[in-house]
PDB file of N, CA and C in Angstrom:
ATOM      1  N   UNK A   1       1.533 -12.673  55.133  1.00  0.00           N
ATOM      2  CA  UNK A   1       2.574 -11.764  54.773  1.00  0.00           C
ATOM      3  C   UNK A   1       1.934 -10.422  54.462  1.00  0.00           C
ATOM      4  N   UNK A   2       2.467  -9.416  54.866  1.00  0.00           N
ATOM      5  CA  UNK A   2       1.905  -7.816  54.647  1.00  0.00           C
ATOM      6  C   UNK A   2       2.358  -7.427  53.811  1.00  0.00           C
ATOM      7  N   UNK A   3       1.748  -6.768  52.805  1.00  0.00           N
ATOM      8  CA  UNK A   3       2.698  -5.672  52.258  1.00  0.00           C
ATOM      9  C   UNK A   3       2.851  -4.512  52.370  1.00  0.00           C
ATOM     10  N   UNK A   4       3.558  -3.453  52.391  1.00  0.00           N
ATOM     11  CA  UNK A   4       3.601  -2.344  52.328  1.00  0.00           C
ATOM     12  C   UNK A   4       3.208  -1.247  52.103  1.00  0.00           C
ATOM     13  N   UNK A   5       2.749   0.000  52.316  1.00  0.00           N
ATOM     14  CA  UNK A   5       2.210   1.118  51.702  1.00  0.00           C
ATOM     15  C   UNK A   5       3.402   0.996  50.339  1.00  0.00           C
ATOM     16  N   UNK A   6       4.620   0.987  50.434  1.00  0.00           N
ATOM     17  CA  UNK A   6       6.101   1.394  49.594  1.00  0.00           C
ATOM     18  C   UNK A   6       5.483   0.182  48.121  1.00  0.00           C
ATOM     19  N   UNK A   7       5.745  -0.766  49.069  1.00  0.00           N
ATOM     20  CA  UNK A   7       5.846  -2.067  48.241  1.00  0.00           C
ATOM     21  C   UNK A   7       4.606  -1.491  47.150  1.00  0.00           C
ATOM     22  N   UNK A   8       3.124  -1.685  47.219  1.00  0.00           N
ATOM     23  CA  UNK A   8       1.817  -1.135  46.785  1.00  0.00           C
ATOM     24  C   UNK A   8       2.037  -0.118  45.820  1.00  0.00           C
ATOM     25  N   UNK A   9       2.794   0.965  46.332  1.00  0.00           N
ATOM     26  CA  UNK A   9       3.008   2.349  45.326  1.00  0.00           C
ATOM     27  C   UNK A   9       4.000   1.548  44.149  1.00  0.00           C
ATOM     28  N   UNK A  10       5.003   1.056  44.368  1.00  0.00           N
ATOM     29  CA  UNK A  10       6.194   1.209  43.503  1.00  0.00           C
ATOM     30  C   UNK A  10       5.429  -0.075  42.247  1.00  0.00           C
ATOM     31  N   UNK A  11       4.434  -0.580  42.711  1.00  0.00           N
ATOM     32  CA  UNK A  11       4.179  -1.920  42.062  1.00  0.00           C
ATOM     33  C   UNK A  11       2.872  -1.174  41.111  1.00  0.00           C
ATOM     34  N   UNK A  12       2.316  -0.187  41.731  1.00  0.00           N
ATOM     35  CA  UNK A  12       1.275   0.472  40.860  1.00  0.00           C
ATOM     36  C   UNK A  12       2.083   1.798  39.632  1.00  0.00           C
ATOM     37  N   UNK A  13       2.948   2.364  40.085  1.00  0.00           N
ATOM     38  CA  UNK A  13       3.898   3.164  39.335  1.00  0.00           C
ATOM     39  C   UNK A  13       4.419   1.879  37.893  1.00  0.00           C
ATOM     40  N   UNK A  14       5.020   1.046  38.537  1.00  0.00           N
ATOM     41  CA  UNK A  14       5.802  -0.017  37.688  1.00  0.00           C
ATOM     42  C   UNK A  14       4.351  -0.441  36.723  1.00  0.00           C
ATOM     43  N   UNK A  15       3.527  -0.932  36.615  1.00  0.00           N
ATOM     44  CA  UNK A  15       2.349  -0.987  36.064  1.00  0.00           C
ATOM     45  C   UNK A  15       1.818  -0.049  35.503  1.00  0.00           C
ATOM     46  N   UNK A  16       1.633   0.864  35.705  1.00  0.00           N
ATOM     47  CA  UNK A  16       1.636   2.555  34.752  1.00  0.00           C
ATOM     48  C   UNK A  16       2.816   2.877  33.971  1.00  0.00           C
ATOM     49  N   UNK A  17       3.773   2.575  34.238  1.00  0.00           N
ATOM     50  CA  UNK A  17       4.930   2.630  33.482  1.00  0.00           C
ATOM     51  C   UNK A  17       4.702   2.061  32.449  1.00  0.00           C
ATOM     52  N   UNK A  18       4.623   0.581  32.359  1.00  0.00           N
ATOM     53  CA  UNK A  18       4.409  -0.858  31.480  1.00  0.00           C
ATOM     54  C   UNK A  18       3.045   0.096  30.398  1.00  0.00           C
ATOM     55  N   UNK A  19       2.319   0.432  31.138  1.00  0.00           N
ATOM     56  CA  UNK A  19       0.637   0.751  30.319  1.00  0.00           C
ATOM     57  C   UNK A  19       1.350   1.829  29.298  1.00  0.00           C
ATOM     58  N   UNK A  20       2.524   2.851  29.895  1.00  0.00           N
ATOM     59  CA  UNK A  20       2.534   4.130  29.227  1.00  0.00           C
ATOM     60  C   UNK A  20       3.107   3.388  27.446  1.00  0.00           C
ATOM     61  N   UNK A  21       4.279   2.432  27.996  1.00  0.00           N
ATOM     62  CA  UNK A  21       5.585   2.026  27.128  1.00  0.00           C
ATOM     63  C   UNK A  21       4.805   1.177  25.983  1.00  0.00           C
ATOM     64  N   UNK A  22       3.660   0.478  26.510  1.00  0.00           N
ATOM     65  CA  UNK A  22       2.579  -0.432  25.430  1.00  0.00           C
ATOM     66  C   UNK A  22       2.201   0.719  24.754  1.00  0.00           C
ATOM     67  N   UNK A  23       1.232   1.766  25.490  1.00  0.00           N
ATOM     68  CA  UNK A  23       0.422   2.699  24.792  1.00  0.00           C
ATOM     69  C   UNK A  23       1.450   3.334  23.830  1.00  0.00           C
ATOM     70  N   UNK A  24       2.345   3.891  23.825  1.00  0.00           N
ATOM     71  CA  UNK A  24       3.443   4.906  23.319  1.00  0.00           C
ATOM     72  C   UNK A  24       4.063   3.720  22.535  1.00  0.00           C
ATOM     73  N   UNK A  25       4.444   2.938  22.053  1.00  0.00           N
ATOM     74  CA  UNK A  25       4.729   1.946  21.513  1.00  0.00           C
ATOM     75  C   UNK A  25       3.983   1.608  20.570  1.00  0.00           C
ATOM     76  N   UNK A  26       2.931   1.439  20.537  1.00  0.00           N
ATOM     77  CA  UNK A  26       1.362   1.473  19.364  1.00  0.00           C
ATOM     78  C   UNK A  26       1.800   2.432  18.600  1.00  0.00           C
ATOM     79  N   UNK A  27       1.631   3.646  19.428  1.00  0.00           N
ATOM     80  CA  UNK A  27       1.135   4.597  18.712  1.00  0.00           C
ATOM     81  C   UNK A  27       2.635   5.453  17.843  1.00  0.00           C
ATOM     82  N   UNK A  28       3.379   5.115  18.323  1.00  0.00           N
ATOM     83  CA  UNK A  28       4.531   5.024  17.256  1.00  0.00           C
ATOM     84  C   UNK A  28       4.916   4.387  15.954  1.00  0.00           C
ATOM     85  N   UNK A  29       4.520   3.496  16.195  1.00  0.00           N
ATOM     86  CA  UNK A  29       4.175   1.988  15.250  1.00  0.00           C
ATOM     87  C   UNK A  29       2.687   2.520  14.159  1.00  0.00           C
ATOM     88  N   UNK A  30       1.859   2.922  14.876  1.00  0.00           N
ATOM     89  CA  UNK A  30       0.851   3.170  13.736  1.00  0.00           C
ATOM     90  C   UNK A  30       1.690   4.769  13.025  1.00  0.00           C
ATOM     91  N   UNK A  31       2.140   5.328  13.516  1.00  0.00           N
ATOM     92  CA  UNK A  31       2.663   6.569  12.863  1.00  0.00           C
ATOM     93  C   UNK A  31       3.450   6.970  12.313  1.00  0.00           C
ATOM     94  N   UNK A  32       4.269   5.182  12.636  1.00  0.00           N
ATOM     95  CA  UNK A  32       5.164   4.951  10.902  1.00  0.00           C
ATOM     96  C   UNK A  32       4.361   4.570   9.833  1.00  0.00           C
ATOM     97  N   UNK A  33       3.439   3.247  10.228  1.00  0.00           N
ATOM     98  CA  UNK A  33       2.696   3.015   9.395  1.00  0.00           C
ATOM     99  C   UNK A  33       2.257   3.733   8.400  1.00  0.00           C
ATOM    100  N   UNK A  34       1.403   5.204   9.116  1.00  0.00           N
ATOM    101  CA  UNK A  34       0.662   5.857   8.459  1.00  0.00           C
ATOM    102  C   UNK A  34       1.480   6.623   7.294  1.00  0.00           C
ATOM    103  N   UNK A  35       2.694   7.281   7.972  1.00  0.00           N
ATOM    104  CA  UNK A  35       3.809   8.012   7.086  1.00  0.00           C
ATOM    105  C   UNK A  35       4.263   7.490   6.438  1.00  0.00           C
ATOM    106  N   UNK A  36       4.564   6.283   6.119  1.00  0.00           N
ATOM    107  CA  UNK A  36       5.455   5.273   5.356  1.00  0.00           C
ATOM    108  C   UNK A  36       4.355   3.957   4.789  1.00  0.00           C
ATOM    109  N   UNK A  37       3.795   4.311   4.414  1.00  0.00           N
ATOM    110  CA  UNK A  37       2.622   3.207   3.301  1.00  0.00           C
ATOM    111  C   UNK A  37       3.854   2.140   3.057  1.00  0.00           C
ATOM    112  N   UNK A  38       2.665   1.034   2.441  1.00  0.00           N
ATOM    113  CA  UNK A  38       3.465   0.001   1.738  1.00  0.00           C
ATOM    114  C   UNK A  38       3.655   0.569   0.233  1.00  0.00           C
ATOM    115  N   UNK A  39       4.458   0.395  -0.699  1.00  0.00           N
ATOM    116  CA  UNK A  39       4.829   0.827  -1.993  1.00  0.00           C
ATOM    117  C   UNK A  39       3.543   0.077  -3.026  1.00  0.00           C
ATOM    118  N   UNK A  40       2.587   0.614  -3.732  1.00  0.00           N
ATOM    119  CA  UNK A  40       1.975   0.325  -4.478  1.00  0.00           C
ATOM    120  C   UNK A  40       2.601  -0.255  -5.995  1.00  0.00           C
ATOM    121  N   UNK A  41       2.074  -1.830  -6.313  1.00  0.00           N
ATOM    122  CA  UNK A  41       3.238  -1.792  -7.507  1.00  0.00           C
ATOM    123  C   UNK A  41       2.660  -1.220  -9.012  1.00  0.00           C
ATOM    124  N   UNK A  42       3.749  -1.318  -9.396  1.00  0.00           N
ATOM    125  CA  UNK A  42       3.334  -0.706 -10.866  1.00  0.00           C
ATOM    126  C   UNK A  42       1.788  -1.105 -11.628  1.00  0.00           C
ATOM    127  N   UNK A  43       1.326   0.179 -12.009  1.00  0.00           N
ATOM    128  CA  UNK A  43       0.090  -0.515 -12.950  1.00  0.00           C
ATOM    129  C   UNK A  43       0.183  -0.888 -14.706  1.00  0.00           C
ATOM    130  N   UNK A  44      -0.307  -1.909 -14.214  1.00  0.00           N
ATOM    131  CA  UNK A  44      -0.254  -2.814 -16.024  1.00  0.00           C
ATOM    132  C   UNK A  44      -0.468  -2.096 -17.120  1.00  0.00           C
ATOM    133  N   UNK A  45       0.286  -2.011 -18.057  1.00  0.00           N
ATOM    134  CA  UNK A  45      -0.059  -1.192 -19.666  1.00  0.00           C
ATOM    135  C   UNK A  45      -1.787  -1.796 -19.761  1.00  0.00           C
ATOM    136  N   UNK A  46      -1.902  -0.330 -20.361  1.00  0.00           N
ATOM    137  CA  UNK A  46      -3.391  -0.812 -21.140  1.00  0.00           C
ATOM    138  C   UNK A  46      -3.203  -1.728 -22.052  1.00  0.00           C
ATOM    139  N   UNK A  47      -3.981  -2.555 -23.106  1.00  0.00           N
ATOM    140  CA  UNK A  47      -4.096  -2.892 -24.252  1.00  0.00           C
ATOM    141  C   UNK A  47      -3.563  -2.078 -25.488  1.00  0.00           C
ATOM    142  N   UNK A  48      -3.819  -0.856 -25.043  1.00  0.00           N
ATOM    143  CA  UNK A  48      -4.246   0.266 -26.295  1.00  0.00           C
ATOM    144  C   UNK A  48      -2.620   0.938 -25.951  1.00  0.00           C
ATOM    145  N   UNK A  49      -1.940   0.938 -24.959  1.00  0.00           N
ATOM    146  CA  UNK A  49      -0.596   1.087 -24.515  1.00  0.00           C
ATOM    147  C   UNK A  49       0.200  -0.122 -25.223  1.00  0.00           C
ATOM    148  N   UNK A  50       0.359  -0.986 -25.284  1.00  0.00           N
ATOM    149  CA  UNK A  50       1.134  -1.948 -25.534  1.00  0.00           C
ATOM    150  C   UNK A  50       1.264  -1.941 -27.467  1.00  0.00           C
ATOM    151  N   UNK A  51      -0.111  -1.981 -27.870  1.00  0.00           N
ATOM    152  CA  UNK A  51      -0.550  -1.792 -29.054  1.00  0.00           C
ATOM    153  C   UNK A  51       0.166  -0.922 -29.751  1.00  0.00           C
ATOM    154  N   UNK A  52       0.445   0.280 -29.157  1.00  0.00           N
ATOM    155  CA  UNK A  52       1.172   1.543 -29.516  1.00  0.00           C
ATOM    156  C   UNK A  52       2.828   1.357 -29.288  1.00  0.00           C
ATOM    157  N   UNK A  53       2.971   0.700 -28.248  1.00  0.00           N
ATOM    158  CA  UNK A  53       4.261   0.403 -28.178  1.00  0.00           C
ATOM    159  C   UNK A  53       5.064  -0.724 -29.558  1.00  0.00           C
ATOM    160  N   UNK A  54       4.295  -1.150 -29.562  1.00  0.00           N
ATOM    161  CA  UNK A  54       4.546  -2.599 -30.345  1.00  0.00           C
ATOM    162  C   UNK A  54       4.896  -2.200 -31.977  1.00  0.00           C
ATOM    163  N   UNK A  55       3.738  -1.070 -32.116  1.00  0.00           N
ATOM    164  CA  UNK A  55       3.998  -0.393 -33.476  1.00  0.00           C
ATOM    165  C   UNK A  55       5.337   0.671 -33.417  1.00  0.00           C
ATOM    166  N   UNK A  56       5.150   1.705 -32.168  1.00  0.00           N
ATOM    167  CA  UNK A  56       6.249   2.631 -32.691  1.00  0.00           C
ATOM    168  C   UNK A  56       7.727   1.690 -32.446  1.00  0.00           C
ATOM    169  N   UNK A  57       7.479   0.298 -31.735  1.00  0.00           N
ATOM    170  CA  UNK A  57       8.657  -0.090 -32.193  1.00  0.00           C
ATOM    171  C   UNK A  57       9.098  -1.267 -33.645  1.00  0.00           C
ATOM    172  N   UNK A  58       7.723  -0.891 -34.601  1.00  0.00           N
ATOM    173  CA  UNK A  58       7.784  -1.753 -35.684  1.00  0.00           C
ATOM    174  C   UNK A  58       7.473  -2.884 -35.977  1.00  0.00           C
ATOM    175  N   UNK A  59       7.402  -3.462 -34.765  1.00  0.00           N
ATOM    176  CA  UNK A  59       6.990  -5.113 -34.749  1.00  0.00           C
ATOM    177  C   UNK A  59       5.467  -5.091 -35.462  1.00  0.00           C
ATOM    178  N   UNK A  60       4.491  -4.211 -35.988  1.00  0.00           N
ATOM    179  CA  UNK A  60       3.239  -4.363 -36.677  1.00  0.00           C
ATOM    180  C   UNK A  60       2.998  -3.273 -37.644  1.00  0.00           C
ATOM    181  N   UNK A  61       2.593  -3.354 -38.468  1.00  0.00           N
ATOM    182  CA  UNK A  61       2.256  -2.657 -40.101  1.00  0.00           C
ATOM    183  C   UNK A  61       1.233  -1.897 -39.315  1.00  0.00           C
ATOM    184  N   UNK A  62       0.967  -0.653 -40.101  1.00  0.00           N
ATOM    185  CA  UNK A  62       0.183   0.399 -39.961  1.00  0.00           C
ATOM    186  C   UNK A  62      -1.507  -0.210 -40.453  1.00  0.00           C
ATOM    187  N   UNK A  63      -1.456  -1.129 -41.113  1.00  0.00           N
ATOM    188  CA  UNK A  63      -3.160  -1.758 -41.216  1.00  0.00           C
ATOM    189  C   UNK A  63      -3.312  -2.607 -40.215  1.00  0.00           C
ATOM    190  N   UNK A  64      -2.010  -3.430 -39.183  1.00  0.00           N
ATOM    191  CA  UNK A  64      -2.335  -4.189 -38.092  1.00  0.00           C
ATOM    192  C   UNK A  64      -2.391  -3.562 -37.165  1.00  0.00           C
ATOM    193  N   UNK A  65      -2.097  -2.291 -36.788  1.00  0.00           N
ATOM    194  CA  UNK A  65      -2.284  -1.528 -35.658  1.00  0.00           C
ATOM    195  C   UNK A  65      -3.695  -0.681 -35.791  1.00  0.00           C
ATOM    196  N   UNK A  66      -3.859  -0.497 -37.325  1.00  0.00           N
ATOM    197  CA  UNK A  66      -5.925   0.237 -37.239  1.00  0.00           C
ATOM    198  C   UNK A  66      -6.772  -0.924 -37.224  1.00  0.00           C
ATOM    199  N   UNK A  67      -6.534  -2.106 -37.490  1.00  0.00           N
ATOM    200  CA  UNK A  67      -6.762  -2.942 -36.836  1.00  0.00           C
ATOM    201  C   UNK A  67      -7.469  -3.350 -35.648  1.00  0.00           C
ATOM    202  N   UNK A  68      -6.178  -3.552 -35.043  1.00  0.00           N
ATOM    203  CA  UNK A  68      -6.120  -3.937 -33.565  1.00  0.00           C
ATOM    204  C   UNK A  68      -7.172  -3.048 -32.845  1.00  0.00           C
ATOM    205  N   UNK A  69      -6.673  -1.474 -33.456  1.00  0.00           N
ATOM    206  CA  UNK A  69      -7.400  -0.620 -32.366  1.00  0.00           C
ATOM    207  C   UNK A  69      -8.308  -0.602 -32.590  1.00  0.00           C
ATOM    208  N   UNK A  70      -9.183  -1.003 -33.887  1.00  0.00           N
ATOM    209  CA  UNK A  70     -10.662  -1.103 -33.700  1.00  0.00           C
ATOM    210  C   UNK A  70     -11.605  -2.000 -33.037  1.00  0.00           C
ATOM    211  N   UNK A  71     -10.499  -3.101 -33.081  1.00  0.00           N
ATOM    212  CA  UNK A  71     -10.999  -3.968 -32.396  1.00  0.00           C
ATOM    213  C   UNK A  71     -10.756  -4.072 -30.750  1.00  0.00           C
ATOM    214  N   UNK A  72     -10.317  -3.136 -30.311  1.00  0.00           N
ATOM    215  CA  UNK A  72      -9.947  -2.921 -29.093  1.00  0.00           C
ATOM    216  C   UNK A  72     -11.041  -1.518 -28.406  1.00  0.00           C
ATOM    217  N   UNK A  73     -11.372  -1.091 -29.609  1.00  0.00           N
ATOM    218  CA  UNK A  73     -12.371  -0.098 -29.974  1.00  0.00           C
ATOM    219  C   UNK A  73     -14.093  -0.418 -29.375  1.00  0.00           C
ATOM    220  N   UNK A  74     -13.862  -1.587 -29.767  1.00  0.00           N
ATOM    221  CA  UNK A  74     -15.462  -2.335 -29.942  1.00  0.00           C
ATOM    222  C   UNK A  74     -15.655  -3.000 -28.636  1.00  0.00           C
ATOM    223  N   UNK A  75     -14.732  -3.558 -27.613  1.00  0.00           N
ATOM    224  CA  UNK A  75     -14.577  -4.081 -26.704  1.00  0.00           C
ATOM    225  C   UNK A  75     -14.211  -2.695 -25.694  1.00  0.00           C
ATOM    226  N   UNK A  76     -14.468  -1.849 -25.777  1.00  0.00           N
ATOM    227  CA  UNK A  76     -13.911  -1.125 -24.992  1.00  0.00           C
ATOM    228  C   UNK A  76     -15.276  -0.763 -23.693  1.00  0.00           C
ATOM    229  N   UNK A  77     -15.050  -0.768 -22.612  1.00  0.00           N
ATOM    230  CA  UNK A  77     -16.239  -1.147 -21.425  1.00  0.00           C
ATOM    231  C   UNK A  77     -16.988   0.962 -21.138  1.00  0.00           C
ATOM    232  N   UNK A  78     -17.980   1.098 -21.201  1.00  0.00           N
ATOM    233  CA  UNK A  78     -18.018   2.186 -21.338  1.00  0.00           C
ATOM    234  C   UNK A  78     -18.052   2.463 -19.447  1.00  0.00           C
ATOM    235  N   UNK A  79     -17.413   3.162 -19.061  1.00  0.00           N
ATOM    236  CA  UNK A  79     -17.520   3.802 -17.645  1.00  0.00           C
ATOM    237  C   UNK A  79     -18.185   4.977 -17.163  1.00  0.00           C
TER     238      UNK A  79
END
């Protein structure tokens, strides 16, 4: 069976087509990606955050909160 000069072209066009729609398809896809991150979630109260919270909402006496923070003081990681 022969094929065609016609047949040959339209089958190499159709195949460049396919390559363009993959390629252009990626690269759309990464360029949402890039613009649109995933949402980072919230970061955790410190120690020394919570501590403070806990007092200005009363739940600890003013000697359990100098306290705490000293002892949160002593543990504290130097960076």
């Amino acid at each position: 069976m022969m094929h065609s000069t016609a047949d040959a072209a339209f089958w190499s066009i159709l195949v460049l087509v396919l390559w363009i729609l993959v390629v252009g398809g990626a690269a759309v896809a990464a360029v949402r990606i890039i613009r649109h991150p995933q949402p980072k979630p919230p970061a955790l109260p410190s120690p020394l955050d919570i501590l403070e919270r806990r007092y200005a909402a009363g739940e600890i006496t003013r000697e359990d909160f100098d306290e705490a923070r000293a002892r949160l003081r002593e543990h504290e990681i130097d960076v």
